[in-house]
Protein backbone atom coordinates (compact mmCIF):
# COMPACT_ATOMS: atom_id res chain seq x y z
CA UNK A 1 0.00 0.00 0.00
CA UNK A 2 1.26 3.73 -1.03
CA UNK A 3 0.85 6.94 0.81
CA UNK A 4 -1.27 7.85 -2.42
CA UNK A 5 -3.45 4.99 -2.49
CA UNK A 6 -6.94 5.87 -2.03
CA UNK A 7 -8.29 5.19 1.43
CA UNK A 8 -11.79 5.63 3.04
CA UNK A 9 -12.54 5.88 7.19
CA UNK A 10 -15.79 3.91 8.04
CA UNK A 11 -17.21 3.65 11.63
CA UNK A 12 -13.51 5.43 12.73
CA UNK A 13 -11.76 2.54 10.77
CA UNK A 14 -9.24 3.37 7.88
CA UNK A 15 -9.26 1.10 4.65
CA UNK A 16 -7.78 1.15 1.45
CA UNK A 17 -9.84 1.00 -1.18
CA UNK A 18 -8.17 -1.76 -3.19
CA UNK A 19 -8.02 -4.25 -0.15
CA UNK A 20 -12.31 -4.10 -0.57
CA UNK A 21 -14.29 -6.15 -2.15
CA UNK A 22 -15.91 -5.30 -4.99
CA UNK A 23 -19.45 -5.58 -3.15
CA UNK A 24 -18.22 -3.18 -0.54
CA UNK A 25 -16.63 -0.68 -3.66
CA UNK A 26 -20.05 -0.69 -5.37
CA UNK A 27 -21.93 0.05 -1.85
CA UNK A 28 -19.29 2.83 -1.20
CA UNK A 29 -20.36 4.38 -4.63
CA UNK A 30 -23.97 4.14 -4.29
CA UNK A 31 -24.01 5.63 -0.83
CA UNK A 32 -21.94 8.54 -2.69
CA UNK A 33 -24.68 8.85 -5.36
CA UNK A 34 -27.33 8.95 -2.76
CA UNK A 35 -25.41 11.36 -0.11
CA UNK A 36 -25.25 14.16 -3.88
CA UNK A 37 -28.98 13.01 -4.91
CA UNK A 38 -29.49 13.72 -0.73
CA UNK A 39 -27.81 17.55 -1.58
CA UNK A 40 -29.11 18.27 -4.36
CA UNK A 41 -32.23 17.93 -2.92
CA UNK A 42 -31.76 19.90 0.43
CA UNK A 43 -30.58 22.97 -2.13
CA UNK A 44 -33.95 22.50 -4.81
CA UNK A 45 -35.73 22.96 -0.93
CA UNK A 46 -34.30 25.94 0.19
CA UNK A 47 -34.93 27.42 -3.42
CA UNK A 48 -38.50 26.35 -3.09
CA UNK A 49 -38.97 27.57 0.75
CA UNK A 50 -37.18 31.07 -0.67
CA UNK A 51 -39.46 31.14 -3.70
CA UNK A 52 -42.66 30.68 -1.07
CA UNK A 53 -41.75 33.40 1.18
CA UNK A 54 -41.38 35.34 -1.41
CA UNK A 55 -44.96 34.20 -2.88
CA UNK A 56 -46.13 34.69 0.67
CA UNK A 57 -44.87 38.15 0.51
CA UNK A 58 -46.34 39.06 -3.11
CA UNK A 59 -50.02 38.01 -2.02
CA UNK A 60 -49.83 39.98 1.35
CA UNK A 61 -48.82 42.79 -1.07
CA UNK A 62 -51.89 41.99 -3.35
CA UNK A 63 -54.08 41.96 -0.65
CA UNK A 64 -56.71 44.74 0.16
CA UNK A 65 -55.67 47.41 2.37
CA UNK A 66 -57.86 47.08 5.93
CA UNK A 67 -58.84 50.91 6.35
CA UNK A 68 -60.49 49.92 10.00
């Protein structure tokens, strides 16, 4: 094993990734896919909570002015 060999820490535990099995390689990328799909989604939420307040804000706007 080299100093530039690719390693990964699980559960505090340091492994290179060429001493895995293939099963555990293909695991390691899938939870990578899932932890971006995971991002990508928290970011399309926060654009979709900004774009309500701002809807929020817009109707309130819209709304008739109580002269009571």
């Amino acid at each position: 094993m080299t100093d530039k060999e690719q390693k990964i820490v699980i559960d505090g535990t340091e492994y290179a990734l060429s001493s895995l099995s293939q099963e555990a390689r293909t695991q390691i990328t899938n939870l990578r896919v899932v932890e971006n799909e995971i991002a990508q989604l928290k970011a399309r939420l926060a654009i979709a909570g900004t774009a309500k307040i701002a809807y929020q804000n817009a109707l309130k706007n819209a709304l008739p002015v109580d002269t009571h």
